[in-house]
C-alpha atoms as a PDB file:
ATOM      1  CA  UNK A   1       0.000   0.000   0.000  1.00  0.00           C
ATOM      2  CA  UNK A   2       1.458   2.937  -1.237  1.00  0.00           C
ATOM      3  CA  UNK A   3       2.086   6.138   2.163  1.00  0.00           C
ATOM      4  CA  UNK A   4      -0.993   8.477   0.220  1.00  0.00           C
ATOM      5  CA  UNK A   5      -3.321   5.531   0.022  1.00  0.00           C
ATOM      6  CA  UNK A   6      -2.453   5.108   4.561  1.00  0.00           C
ATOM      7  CA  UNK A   7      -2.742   8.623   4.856  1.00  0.00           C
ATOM      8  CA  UNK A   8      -5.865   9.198   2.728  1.00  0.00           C
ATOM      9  CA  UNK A   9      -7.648   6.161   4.762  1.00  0.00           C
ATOM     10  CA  UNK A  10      -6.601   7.288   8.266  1.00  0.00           C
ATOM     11  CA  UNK A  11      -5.928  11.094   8.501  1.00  0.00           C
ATOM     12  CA  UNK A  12      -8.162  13.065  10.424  1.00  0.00           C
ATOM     13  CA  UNK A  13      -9.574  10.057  12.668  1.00  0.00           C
ATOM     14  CA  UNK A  14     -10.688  10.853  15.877  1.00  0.00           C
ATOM     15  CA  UNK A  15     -10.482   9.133  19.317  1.00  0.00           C
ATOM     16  CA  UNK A  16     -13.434  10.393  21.401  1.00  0.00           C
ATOM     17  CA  UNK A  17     -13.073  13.838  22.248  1.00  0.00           C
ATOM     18  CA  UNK A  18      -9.296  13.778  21.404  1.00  0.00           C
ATOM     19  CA  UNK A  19      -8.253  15.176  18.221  1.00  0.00           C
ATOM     20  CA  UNK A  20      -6.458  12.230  16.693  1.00  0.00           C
ATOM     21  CA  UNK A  21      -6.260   8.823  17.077  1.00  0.00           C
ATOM     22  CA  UNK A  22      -4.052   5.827  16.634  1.00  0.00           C
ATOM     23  CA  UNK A  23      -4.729   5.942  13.120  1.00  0.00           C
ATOM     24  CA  UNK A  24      -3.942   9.410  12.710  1.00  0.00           C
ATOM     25  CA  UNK A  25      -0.952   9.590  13.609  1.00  0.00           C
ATOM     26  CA  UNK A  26       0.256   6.223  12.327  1.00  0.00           C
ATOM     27  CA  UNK A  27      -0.404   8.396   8.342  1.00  0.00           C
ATOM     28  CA  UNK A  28       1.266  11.528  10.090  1.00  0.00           C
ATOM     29  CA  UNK A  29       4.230   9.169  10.660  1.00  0.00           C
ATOM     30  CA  UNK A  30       3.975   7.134   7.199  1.00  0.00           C
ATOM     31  CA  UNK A  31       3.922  10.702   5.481  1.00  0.00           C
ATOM     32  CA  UNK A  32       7.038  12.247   7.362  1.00  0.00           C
ATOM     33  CA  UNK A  33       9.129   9.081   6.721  1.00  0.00           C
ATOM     34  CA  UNK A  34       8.257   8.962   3.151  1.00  0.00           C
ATOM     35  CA  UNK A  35       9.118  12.663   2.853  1.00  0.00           C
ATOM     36  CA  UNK A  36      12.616  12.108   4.989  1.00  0.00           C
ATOM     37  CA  UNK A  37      13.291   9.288   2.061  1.00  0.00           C
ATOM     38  CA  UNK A  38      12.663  11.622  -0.301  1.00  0.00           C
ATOM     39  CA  UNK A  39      14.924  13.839   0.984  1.00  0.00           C
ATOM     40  CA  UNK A  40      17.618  11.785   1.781  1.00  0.00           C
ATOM     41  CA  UNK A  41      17.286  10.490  -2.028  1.00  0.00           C
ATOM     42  CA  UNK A  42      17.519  13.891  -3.078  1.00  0.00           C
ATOM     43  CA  UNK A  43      21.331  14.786  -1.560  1.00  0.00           C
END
């Protein structure tokens, strides 16, 4: 599964009356490690 299909299904999830959830942040994490691949790809 590719880090924008995670994200798509799982971003803005909510746990109760907190703002995220499990979920959430699991594609908040998917989405910074792809982009700190990219980068390090990059140099």
């Amino acid at each position: 599964m590719k880090a924008e299909d995670i994200a798509e299904k799982l971003s803005g999830v909510t746990c109760g009356r907190r703002p995220t959830s499990c979920g959430d942040q699991l594609a908040r994490a998917v989405l910074a490690a792809k982009k700190a691949e990219e980068e390090t790809n990059r140099a």
